[in-house]
Protein backbone atom coordinates (compact mmCIF):
# COMPACT_ATOMS: atom_id res chain seq x y z
CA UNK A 1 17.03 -6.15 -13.24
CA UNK A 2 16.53 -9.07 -10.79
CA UNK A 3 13.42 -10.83 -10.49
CA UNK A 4 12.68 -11.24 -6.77
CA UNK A 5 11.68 -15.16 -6.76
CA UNK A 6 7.83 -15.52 -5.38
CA UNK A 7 9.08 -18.85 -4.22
CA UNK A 8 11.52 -17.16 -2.29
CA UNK A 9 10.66 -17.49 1.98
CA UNK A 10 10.69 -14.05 2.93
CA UNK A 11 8.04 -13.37 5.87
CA UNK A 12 4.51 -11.60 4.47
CA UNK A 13 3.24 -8.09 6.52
CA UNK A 14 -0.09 -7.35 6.49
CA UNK A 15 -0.41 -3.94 5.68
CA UNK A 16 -2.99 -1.04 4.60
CA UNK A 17 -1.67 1.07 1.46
CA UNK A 18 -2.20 2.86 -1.99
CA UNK A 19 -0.51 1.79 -5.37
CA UNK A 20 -0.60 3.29 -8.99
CA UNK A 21 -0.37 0.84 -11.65
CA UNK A 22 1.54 1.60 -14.29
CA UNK A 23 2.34 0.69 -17.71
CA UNK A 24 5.06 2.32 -19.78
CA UNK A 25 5.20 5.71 -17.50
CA UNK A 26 1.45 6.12 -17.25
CA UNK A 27 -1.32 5.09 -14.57
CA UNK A 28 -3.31 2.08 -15.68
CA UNK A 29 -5.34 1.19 -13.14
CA UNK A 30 -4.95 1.37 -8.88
CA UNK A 31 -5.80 -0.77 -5.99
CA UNK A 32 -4.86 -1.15 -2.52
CA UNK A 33 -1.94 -2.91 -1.27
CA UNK A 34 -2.78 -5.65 1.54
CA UNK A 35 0.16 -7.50 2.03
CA UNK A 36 3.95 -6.98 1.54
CA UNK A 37 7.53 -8.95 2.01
CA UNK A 38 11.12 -8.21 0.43
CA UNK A 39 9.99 -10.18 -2.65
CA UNK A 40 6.12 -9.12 -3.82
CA UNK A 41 2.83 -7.85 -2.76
CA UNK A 42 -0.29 -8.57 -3.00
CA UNK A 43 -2.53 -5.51 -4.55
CA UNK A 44 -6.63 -5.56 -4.15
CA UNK A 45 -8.15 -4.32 -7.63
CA UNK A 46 -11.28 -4.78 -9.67
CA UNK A 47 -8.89 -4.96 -13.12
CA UNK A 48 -6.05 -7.20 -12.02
CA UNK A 49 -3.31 -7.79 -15.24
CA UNK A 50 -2.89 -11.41 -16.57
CA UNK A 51 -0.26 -13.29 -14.92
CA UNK A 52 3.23 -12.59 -16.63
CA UNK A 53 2.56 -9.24 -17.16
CA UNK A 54 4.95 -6.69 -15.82
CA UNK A 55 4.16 -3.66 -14.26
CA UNK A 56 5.35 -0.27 -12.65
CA UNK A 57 3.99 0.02 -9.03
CA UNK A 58 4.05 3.44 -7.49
CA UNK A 59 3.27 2.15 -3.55
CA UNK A 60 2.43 4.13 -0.46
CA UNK A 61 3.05 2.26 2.15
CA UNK A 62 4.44 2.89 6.28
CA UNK A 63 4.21 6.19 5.14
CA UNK A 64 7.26 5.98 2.39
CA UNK A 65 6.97 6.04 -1.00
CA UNK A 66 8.22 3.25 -3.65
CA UNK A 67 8.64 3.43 -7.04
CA UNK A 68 9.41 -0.19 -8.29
CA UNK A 69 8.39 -2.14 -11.36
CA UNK A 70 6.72 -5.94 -10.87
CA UNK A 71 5.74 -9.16 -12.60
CA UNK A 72 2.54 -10.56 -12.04
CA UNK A 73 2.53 -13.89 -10.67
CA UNK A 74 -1.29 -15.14 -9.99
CA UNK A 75 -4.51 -13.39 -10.08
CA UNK A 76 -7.88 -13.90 -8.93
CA UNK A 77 -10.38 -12.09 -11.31
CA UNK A 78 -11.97 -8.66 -9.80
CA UNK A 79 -10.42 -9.19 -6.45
CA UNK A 80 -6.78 -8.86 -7.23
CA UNK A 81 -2.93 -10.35 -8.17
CA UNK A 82 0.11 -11.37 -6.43
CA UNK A 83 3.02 -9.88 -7.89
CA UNK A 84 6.89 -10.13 -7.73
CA UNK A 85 8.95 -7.26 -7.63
CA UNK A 86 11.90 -6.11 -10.16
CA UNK A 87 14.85 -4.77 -8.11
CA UNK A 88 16.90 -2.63 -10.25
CA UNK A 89 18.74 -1.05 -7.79
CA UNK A 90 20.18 -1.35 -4.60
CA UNK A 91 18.27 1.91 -3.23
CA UNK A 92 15.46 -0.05 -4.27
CA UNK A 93 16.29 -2.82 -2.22
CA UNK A 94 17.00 -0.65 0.80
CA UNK A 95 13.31 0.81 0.61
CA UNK A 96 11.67 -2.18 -0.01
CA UNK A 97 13.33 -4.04 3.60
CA UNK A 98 12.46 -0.28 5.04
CA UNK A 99 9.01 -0.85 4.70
CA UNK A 100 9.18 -4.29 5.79
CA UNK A 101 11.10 -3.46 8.71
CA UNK A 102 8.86 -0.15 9.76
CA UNK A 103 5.58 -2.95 8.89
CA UNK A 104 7.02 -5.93 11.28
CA UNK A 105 8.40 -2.90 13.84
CA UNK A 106 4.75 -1.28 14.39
CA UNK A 107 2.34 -4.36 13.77
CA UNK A 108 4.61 -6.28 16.83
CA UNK A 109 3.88 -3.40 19.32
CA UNK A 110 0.36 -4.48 20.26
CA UNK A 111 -0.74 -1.28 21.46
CA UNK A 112 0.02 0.76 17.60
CA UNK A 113 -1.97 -2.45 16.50
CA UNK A 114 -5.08 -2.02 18.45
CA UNK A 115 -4.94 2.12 17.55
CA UNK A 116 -4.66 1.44 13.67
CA UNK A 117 -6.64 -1.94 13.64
CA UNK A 118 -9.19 -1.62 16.16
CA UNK A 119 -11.68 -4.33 16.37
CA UNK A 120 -15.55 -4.11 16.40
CA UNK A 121 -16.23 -1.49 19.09
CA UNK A 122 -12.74 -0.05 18.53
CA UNK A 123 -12.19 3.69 18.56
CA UNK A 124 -14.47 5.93 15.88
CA UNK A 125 -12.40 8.82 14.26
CA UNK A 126 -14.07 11.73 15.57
CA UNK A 127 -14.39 15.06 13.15
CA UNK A 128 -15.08 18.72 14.70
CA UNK A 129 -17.76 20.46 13.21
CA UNK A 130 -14.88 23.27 12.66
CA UNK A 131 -12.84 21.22 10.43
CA UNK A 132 -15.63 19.27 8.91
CA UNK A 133 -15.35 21.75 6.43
CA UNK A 134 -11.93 21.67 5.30
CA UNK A 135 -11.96 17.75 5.68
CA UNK A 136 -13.77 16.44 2.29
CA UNK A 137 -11.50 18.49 -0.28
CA UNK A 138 -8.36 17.49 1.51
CA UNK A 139 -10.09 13.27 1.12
CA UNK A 140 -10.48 14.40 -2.37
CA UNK A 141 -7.20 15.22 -3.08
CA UNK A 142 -5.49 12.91 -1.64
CA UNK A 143 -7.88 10.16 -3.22
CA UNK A 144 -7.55 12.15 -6.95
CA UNK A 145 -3.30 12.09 -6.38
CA UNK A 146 -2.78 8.46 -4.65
CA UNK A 147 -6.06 6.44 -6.27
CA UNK A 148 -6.82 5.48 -2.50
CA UNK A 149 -6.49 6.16 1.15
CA UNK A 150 -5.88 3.81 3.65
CA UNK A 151 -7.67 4.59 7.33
CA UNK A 152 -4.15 5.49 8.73
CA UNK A 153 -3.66 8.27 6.39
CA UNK A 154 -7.40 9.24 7.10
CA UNK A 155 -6.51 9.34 10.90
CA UNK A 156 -3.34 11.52 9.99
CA UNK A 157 -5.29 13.68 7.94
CA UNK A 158 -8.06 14.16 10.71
CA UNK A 159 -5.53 14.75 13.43
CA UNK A 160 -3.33 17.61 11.33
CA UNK A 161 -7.03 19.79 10.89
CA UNK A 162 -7.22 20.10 15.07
């Protein structure tokens, strides 16, 4: 297992997400992931783990899916931690610069930036009264099986009821 230095200079993506938490195969808490680079994240959660602590992360991010475990480097009480990431393998490796590379990809095209980022007085998501409906147990779900949806997936979601 390799311990991907926090030190290390390895160029941070903002980013919206989901991650499960996890400690020895089961969920322990959630949060959203904000940031990510080829060595850590950074994960927004009310219950952030004491520094040191290693973790499982189950993150969905750029639309894949990462299963990777993590060391807590800092935290800042109820707002969140900084972790490291624990490469075990090289598939793991190959995901993690994925996501980087589909992150740096879409948030340097500045038209995909202004349609998922829109600034004040930026474009509402607009729901039919026909698939109002069917919307809010679909939210649910997702919410129940990820702990968290970013607006992207929201959008997604929205787009696939039309």
């Amino acid at each position: 297992m390799e311990q991907l230095s926090s030190n290390a200079r390895a160029p941070r993506h903002s980013c919206a997400g989901a991650v499960d938490i996890l400690q020895n195969g089961k969920r322990t808490g959630w949060g959203k992931v904000t940031d990510i680079s080829l060595t850590g994240c950074y994960i927004e959660t009310v219950h952030p783990f004491s520094p040191g602590a290693n973790v499982g992360l189950r993150l969905t991010v750029a639309g894949s899916q990462l299963e990777v475990g993590a060391k807590v480097v800092w935290t800042t009480p109820q707002v969140g931690m900084g972790l490291a990431f624990l490469v075990q393998s090289a598939a793991e490796g190959r995901t993690i610069a994925e996501i980087n590379e589909d992150i740096a990809t879409t948030y340097a095209m500045p038209a995909v930036q202004t349609a998922t980022d829109p600034q004040v007085g930026g474009s509402a998501i607009h729901v039919t009264n026909d698939a109002a409906p069917d919307l809010l147990p679909k939210i649910i779900q997702h919410i129940n099986e990820r702990g968290a949806m970013t607006r992207q997936e929201l959008i997604d979601l929205v787009k696939s009821l039309k």
